[in-house]
Structures are given as C-alpha cells and as structure tokens.
PDB file of N, CA and C in Angstrom:
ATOM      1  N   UNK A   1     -14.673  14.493  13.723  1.00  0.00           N
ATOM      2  CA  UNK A   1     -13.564  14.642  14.644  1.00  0.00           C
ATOM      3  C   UNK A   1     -12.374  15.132  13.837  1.00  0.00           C
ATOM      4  N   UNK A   2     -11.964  16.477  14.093  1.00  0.00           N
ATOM      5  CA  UNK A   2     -11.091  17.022  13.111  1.00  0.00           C
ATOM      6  C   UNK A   2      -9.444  16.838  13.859  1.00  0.00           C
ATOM      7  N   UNK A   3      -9.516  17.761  15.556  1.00  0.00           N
ATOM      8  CA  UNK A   3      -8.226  17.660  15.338  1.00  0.00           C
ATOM      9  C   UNK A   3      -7.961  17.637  17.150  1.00  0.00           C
ATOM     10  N   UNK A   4      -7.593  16.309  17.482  1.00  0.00           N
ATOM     11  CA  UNK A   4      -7.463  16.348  19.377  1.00  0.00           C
ATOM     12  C   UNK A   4      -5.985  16.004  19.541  1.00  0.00           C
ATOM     13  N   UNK A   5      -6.174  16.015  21.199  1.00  0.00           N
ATOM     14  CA  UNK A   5      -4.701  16.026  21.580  1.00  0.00           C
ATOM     15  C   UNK A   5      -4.593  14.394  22.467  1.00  0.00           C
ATOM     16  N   UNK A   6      -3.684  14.068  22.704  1.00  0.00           N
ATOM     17  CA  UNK A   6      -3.541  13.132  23.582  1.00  0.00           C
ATOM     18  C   UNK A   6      -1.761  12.993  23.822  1.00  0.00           C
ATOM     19  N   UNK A   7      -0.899  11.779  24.372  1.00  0.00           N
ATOM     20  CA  UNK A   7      -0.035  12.214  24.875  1.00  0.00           C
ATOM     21  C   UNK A   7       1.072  10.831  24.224  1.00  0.00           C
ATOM     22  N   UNK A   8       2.432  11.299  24.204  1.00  0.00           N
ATOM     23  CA  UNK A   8       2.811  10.307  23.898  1.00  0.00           C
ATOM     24  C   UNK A   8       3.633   9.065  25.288  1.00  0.00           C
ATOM     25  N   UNK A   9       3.306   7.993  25.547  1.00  0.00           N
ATOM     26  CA  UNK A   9       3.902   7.300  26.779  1.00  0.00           C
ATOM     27  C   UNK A   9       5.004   6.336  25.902  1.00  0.00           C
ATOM     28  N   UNK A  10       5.419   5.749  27.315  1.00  0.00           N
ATOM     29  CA  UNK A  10       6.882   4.823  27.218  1.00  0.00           C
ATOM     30  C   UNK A  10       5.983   3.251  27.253  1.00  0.00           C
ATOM     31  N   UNK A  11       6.532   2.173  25.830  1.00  0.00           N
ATOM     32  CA  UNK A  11       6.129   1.122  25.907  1.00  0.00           C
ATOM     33  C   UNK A  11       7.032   0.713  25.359  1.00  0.00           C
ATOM     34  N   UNK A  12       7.755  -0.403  26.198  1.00  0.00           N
ATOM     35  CA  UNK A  12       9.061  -1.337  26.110  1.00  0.00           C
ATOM     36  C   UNK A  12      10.031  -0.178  26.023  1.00  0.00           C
ATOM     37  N   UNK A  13      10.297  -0.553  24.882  1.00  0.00           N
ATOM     38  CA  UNK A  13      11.962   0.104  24.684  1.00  0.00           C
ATOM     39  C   UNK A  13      12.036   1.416  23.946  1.00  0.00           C
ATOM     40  N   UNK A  14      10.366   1.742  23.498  1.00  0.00           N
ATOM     41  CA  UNK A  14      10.013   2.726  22.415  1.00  0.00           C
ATOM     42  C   UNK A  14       9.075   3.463  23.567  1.00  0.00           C
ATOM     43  N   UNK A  15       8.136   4.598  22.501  1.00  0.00           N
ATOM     44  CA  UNK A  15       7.122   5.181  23.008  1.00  0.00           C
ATOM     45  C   UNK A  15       5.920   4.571  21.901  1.00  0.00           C
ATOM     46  N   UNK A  16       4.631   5.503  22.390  1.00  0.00           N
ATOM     47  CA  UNK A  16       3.424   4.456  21.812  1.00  0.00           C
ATOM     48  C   UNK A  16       2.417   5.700  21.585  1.00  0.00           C
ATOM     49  N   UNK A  17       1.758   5.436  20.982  1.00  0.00           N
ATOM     50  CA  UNK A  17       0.527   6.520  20.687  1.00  0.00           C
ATOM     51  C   UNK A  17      -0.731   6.167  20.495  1.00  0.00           C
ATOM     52  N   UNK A  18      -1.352   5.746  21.522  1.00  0.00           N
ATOM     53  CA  UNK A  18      -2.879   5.511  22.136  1.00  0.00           C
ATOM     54  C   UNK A  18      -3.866   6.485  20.918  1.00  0.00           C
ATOM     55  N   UNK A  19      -4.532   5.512  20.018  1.00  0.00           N
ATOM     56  CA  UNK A  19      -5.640   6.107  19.246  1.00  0.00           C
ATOM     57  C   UNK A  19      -7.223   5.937  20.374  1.00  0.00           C
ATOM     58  N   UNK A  20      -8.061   6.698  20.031  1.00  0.00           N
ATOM     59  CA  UNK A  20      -9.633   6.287  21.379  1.00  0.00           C
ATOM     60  C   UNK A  20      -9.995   5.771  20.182  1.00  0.00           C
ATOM     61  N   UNK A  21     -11.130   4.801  20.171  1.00  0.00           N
ATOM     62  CA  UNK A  21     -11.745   4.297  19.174  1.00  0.00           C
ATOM     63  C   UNK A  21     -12.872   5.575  18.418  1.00  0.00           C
ATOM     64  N   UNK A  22     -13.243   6.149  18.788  1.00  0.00           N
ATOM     65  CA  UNK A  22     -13.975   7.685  17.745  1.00  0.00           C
ATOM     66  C   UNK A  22     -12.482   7.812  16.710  1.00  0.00           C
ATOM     67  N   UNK A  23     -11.242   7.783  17.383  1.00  0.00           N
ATOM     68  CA  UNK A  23     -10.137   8.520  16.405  1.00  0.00           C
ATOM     69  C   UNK A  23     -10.128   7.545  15.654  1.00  0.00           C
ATOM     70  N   UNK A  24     -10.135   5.864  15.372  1.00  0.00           N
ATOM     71  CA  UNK A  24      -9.945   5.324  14.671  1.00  0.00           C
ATOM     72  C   UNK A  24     -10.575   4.603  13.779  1.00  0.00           C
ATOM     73  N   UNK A  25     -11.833   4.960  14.152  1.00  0.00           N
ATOM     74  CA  UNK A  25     -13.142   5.063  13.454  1.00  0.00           C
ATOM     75  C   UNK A  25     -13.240   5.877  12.318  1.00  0.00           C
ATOM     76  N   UNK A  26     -13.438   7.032  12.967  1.00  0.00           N
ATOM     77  CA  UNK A  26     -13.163   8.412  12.069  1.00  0.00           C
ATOM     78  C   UNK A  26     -11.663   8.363  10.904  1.00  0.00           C
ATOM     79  N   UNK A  27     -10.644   7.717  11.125  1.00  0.00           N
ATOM     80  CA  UNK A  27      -9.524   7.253  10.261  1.00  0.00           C
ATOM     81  C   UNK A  27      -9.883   5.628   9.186  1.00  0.00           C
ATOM     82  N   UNK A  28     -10.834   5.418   9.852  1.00  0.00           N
ATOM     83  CA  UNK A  28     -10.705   3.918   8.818  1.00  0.00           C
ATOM     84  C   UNK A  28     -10.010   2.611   9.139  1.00  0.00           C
ATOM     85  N   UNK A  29      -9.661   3.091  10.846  1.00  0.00           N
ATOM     86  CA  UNK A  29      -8.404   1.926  10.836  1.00  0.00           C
ATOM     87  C   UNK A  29      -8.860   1.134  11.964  1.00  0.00           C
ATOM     88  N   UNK A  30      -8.748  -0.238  12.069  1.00  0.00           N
ATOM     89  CA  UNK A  30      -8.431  -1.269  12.843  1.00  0.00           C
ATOM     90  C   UNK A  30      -6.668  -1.770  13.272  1.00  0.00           C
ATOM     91  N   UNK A  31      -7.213  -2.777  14.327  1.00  0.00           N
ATOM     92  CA  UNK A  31      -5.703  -3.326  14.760  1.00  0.00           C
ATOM     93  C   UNK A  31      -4.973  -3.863  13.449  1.00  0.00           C
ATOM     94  N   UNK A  32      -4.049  -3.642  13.421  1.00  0.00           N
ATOM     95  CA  UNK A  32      -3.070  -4.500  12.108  1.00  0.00           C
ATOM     96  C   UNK A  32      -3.621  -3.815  10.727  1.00  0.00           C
ATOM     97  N   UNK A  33      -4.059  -2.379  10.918  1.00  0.00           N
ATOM     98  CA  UNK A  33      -4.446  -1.804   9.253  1.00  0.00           C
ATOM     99  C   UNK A  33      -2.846  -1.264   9.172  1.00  0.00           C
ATOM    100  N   UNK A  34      -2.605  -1.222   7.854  1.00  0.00           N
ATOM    101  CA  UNK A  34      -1.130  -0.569   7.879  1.00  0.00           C
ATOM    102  C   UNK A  34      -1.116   0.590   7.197  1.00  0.00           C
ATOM    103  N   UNK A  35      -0.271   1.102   7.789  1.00  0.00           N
ATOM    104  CA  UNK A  35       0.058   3.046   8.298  1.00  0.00           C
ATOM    105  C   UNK A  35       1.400   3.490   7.360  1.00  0.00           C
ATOM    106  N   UNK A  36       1.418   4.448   7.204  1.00  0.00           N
ATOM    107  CA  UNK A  36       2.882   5.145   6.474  1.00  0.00           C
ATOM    108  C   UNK A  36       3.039   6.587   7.874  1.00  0.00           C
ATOM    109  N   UNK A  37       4.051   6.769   8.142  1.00  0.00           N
ATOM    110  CA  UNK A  37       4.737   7.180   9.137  1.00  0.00           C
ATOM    111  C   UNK A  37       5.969   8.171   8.092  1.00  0.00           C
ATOM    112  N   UNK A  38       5.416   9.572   8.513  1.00  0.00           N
ATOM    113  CA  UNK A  38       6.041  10.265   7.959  1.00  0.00           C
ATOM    114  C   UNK A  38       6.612  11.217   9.384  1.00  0.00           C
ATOM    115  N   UNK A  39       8.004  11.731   9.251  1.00  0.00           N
ATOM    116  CA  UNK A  39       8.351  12.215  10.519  1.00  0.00           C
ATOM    117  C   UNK A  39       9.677  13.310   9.709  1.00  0.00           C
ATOM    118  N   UNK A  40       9.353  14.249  10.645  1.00  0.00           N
ATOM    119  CA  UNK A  40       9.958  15.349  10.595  1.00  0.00           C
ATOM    120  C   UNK A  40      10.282  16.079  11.814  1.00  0.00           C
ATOM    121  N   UNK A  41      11.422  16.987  12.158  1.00  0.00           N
ATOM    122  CA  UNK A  41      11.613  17.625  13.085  1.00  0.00           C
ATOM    123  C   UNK A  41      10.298  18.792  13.898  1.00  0.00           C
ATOM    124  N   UNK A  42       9.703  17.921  14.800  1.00  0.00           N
ATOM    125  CA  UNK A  42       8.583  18.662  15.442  1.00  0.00           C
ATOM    126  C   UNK A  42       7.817  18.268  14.604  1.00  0.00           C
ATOM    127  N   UNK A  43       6.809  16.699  13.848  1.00  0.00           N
ATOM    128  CA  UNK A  43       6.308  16.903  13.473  1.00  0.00           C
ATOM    129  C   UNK A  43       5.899  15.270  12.648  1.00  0.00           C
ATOM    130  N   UNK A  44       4.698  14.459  13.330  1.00  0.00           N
ATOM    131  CA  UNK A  44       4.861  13.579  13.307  1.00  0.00           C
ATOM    132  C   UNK A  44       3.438  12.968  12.281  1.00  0.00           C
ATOM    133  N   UNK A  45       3.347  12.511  11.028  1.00  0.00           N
ATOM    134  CA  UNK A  45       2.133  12.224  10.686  1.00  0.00           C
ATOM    135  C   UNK A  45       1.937  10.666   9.678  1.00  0.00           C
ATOM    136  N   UNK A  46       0.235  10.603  10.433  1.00  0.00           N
ATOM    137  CA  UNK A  46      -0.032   8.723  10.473  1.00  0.00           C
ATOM    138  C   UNK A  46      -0.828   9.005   8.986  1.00  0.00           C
ATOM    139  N   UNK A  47      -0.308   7.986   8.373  1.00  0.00           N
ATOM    140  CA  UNK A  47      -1.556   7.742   7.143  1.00  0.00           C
ATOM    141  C   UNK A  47      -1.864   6.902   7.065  1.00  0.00           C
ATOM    142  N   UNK A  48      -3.248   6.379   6.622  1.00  0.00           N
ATOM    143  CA  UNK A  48      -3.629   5.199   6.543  1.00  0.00           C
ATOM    144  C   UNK A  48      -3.128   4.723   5.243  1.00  0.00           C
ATOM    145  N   UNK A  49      -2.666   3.268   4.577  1.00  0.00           N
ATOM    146  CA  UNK A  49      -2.039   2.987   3.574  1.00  0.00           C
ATOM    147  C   UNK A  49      -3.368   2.167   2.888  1.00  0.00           C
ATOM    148  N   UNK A  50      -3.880   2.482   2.075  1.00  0.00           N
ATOM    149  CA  UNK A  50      -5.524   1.903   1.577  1.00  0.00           C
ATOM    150  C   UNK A  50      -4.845   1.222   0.465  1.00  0.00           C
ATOM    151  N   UNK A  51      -5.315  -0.256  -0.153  1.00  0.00           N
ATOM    152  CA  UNK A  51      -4.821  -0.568  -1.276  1.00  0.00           C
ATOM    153  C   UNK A  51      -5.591   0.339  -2.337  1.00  0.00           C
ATOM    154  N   UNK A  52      -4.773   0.352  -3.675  1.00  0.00           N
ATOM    155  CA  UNK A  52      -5.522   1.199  -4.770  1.00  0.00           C
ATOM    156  C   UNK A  52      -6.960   0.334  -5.313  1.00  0.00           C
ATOM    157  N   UNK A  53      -8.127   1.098  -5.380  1.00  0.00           N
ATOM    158  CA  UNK A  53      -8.990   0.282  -6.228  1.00  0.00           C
ATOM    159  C   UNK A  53      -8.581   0.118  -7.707  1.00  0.00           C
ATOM    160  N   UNK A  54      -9.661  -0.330  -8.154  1.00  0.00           N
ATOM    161  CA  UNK A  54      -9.308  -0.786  -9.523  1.00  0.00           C
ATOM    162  C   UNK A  54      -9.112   0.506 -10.566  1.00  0.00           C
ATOM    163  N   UNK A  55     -10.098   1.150 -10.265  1.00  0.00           N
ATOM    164  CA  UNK A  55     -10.122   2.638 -10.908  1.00  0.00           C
ATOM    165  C   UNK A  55      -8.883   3.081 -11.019  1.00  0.00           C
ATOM    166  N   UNK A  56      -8.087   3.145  -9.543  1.00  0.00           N
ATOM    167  CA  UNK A  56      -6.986   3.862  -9.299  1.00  0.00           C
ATOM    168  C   UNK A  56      -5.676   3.546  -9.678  1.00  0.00           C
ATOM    169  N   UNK A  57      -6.019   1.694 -10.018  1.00  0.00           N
ATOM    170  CA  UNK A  57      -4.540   1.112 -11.098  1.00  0.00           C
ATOM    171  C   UNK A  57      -4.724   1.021 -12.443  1.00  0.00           C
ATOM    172  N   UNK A  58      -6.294   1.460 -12.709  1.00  0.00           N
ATOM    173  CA  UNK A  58      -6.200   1.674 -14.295  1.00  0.00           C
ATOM    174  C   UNK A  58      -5.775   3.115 -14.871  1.00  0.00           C
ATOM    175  N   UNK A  59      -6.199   4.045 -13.510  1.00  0.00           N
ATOM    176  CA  UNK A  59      -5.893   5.712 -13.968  1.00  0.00           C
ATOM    177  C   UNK A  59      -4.262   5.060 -14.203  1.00  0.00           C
ATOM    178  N   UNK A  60      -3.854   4.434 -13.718  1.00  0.00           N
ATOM    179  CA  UNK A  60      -2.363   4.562 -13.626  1.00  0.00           C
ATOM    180  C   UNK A  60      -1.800   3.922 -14.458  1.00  0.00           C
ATOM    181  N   UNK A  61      -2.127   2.939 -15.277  1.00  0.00           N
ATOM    182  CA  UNK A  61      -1.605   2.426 -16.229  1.00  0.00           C
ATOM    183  C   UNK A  61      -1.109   3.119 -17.438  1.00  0.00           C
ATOM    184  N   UNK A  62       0.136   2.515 -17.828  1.00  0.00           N
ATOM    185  CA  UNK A  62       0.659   3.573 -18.943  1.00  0.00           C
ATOM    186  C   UNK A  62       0.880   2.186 -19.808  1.00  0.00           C
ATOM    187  N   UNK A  63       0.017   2.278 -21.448  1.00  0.00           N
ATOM    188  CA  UNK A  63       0.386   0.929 -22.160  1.00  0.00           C
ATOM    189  C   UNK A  63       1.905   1.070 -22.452  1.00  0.00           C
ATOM    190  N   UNK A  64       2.355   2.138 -23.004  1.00  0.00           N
ATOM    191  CA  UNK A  64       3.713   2.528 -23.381  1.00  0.00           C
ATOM    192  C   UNK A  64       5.183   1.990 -22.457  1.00  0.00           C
ATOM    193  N   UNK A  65       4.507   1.962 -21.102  1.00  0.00           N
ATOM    194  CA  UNK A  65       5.316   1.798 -20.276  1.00  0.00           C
ATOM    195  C   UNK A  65       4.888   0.112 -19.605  1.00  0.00           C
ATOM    196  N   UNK A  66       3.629  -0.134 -19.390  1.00  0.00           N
ATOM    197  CA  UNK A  66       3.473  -1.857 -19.228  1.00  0.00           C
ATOM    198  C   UNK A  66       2.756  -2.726 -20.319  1.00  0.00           C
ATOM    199  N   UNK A  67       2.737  -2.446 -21.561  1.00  0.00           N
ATOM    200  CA  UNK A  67       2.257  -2.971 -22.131  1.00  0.00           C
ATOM    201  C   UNK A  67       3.254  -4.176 -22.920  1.00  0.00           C
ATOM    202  N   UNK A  68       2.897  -5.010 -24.075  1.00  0.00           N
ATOM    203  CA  UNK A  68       3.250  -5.444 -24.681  1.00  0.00           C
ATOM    204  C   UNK A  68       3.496  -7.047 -24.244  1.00  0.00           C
ATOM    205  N   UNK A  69       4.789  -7.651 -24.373  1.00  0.00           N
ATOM    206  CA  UNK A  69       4.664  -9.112 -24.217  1.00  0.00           C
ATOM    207  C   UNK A  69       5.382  -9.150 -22.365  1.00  0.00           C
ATOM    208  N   UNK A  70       4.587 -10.253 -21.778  1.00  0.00           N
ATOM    209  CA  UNK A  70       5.157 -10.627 -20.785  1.00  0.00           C
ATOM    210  C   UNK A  70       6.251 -11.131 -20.659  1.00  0.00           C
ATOM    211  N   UNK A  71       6.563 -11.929 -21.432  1.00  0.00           N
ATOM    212  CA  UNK A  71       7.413 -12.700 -21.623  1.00  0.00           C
ATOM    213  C   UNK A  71       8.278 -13.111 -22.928  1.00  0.00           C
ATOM    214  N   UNK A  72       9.221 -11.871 -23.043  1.00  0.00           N
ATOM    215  CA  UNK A  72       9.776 -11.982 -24.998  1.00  0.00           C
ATOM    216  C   UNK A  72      10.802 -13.227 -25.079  1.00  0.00           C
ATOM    217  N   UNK A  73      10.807 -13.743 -25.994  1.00  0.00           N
ATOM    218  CA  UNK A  73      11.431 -15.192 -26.570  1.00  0.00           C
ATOM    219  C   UNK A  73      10.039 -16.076 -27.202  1.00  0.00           C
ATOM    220  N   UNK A  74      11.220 -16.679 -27.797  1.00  0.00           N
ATOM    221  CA  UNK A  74      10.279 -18.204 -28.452  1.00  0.00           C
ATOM    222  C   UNK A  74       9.037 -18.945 -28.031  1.00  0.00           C
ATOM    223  N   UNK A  75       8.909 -19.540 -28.550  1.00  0.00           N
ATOM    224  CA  UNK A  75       7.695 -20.898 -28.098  1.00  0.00           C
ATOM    225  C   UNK A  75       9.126 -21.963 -27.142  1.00  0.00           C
ATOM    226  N   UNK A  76       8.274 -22.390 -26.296  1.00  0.00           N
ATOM    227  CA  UNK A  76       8.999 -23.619 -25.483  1.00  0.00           C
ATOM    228  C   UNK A  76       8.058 -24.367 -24.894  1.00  0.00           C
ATOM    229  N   UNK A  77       8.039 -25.399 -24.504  1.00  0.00           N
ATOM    230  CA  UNK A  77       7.785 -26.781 -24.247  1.00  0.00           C
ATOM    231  C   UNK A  77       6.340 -27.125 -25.114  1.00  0.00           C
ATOM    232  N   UNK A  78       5.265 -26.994 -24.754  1.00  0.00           N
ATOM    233  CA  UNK A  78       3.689 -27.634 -25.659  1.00  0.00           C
ATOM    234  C   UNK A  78       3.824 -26.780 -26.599  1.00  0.00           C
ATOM    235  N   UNK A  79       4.065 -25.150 -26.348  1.00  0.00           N
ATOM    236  CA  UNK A  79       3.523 -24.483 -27.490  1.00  0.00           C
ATOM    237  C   UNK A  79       4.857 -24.888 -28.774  1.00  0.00           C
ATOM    238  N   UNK A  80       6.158 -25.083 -28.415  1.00  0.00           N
ATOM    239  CA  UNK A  80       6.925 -25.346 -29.690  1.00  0.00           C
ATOM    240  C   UNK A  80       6.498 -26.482 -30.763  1.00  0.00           C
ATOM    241  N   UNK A  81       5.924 -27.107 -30.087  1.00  0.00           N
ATOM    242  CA  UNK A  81       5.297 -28.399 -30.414  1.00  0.00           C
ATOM    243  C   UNK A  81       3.990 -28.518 -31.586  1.00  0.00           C
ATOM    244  N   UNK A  82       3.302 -27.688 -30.764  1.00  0.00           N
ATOM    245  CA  UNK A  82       1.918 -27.314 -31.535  1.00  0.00           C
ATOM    246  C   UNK A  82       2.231 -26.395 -32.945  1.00  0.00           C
ATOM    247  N   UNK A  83       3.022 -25.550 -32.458  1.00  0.00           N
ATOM    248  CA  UNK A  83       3.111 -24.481 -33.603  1.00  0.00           C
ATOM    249  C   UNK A  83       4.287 -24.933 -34.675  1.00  0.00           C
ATOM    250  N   UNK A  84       5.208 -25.948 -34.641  1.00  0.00           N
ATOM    251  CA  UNK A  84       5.866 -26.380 -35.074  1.00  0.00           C
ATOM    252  C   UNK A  84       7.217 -25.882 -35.375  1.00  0.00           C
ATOM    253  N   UNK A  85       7.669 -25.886 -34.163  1.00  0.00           N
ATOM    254  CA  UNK A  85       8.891 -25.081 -33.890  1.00  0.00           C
ATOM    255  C   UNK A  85       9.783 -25.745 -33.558  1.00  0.00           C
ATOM    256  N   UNK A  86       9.690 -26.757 -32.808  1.00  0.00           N
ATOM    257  CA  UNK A  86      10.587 -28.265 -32.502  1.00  0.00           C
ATOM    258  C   UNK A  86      11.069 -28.523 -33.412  1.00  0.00           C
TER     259      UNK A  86
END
C-alpha cells in the first residue's frame, strides 16, 4: 500500500485523520504508537517514532564525546573507607 487518499473531519475542537487498518498495518502502528508530526504549508507528514535498536545506539556512540568517568570526584561514603581515604 503505497499511496491513498482519505479526508480530513472535525473532532472536538481540532480535526482528526482516520488511518483504515491495511494503512496502519502497512505503517507499523497501533493505538498509542508515537508519531513525529512534521507540517508545512500544504503539506502534512506522520512518522512513526521507533525506539533505536541496539545496533543503532552503538553506531552512535562517540567514546570521545560519552566516554570516560560518570561521575568525576573522590571516593565517598564505603568506598572512602575501603580505599583509605577517610
């Protein structure tokens, strides 16, 4: 299913845009999947918002940029203790 028409109606205070279930099938989406809404003059488009797999947050990792210590400072509470920093 590449590319259909349907219409836009009035619901509450807005308008609404009726997917048929083939269209939302064919998109990947269920009730409550969440969408990015891009809009332009004459020109209105739905994306589906997919979380990244794992692949896709490791392509993205930069060590340079997240690497190193989580948390810079000292030893505090057990570890000052253990390591003898108290």
């Amino acid at each position: 299913m590449g590319t259909s028409t349907s219409q836009i109606n009035a619901w509450g205070n807005g308008l609404a845009l009726r997917l048929t279930k083939p269209m939302a099938k064919t998109a990947g989406v269920t009730a409550g999947s969440p969408v990015r809404i891009t809009v332009k003059p004459g020109r209105i488009v739905i994306e589906t918002e997919m979380a990244p797999t794992l692949e896709q947050m490791l392509a993205a990792f930069d060590p340079k940029k997240h690497g190193g210590e989580a948390v810079a400072g000292g030893a505090v509470g057990v570890e000052a203790f253990a390591n003898g920093d108290a």
